[in-house]
Protein backbone atom coordinates (compact mmCIF):
# COMPACT_ATOMS: atom_id res chain seq x y z
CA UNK A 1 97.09 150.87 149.86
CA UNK A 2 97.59 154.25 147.88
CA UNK A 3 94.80 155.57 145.64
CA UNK A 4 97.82 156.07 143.07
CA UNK A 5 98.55 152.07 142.61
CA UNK A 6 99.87 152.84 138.88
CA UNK A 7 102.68 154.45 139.90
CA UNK A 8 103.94 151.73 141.82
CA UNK A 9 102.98 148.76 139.53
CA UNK A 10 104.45 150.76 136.31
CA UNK A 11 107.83 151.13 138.52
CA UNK A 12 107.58 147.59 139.07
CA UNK A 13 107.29 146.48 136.19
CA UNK A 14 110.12 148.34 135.24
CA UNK A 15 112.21 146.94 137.41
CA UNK A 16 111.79 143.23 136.13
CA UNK A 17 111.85 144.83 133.00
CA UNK A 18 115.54 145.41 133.76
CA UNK A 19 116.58 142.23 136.01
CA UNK A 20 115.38 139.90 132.85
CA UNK A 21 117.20 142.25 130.37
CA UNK A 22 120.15 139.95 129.16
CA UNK A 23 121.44 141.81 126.50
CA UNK A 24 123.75 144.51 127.03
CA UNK A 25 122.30 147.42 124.76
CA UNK A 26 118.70 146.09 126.23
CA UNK A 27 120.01 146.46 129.94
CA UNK A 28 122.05 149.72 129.84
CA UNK A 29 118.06 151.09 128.48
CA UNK A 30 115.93 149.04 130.96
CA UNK A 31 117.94 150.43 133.92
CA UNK A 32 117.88 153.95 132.63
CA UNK A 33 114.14 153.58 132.24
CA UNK A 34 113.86 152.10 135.60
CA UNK A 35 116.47 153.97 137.88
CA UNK A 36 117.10 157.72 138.56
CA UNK A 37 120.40 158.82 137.00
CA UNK A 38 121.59 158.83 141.22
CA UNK A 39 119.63 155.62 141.95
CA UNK A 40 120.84 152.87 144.07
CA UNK A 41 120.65 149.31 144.87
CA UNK A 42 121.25 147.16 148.34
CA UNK A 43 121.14 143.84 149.62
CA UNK A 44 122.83 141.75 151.74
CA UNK A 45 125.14 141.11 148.68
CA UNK A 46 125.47 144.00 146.70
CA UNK A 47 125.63 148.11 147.77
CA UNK A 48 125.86 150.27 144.55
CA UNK A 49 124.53 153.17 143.08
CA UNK A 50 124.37 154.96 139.58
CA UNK A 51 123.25 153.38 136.25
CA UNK A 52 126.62 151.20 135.42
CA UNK A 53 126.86 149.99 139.39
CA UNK A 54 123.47 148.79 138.57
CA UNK A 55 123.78 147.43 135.38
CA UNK A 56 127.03 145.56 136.67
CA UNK A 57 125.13 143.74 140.03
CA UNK A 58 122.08 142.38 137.37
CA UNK A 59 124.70 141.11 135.01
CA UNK A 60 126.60 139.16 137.49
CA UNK A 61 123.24 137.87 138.47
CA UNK A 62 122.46 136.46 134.85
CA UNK A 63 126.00 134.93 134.94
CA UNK A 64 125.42 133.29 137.74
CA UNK A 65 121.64 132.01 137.21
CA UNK A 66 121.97 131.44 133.31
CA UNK A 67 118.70 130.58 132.05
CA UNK A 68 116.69 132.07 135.09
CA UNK A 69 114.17 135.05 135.33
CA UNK A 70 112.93 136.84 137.74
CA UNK A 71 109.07 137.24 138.46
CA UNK A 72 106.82 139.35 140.86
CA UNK A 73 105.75 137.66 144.01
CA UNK A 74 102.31 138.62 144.96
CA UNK A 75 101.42 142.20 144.80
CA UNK A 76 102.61 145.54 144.48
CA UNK A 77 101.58 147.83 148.03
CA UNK A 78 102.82 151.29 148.34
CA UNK A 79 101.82 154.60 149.79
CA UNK A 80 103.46 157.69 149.05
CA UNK A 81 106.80 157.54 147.31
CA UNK A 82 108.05 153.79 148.73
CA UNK A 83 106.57 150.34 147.30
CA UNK A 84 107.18 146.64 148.30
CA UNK A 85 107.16 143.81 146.57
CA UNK A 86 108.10 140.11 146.09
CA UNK A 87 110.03 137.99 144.07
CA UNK A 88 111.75 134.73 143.24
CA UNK A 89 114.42 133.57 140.78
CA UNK A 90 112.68 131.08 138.36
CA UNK A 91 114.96 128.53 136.26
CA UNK A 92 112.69 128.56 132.45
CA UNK A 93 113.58 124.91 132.19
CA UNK A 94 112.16 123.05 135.34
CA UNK A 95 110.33 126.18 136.63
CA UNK A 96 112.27 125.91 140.32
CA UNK A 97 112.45 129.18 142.33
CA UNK A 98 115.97 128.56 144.24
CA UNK A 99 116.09 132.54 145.06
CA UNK A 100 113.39 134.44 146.53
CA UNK A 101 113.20 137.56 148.09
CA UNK A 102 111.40 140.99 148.61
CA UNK A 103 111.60 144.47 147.91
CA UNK A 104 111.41 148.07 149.30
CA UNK A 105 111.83 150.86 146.42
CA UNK A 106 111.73 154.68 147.08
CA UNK A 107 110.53 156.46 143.55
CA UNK A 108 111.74 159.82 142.40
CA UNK A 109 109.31 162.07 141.57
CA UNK A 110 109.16 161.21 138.23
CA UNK A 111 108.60 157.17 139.26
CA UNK A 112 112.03 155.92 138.48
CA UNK A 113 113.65 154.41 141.53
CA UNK A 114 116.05 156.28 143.72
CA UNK A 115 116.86 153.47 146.23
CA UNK A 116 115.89 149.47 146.40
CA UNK A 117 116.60 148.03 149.83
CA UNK A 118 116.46 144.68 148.52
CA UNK A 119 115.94 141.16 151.36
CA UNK A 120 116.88 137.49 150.33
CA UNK A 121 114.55 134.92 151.63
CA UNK A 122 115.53 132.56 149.96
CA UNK A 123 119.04 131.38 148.22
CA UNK A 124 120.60 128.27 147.95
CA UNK A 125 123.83 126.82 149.97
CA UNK A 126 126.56 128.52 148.80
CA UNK A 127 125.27 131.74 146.69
């Protein structure tokens, strides 16, 4: 593990900062503070890059998972400008994780992320 582990828990952060934005106004910022202006986001369901791209796949995933949040999986590794992480997809009422999955992130120089190669362990029948 890096000797600089800040830099890849504060982009972390920053990115569930933005997945558990609901609000417009709130989301539009979060991603900002999270992505590079050129930033982009795969998975097996989604390819898109640039702020709105972004802004539109988390959106869709609040519509879709009303209610649900999404919350770090273990910890944050990383060494030079890539980190890893976990997740899962946590309904606030009954505390179920239906969606897990994990995370590779490349960070600009400036820590915001300039690509997320995103993997879905987890996702229910149908989704």
């Amino acid at each position: 593990m890096s000797v600089n582990t800040d830099r890849y828990q504060t982009a972390a952060a920053r990115y569930f900062e933005a997945w558990n934005a609901t609000e417009p106004e709130a989301l539009g910022k979060a991603v900002a503070e999270a992505w590079a202006p050129e930033g982009g986001y795969t998975d097996p369901l989604a390819d898109v890059s640039g702020h709105a791209q972004i802004t539109a796949v988390i959106a869709a995933a609040h519509e879709q998972f009303p209610g649900f949040v999404f919350r770090p999986l273990g910890v944050v590794d990383g060494h030079h400008d890539t980190a890893r992480f976990g997740w899962e997809l946590v309904n606030e009422a009954d505390r179920s994780a239906p969606v897990a999955g994990f995370d590779v992130v490349t960070l600009s120089e400036d820590g915001r992320i300039l690509r997320v190669l995103g993997f879905l362990d987890r996702i229910p029948a149908g989704a």
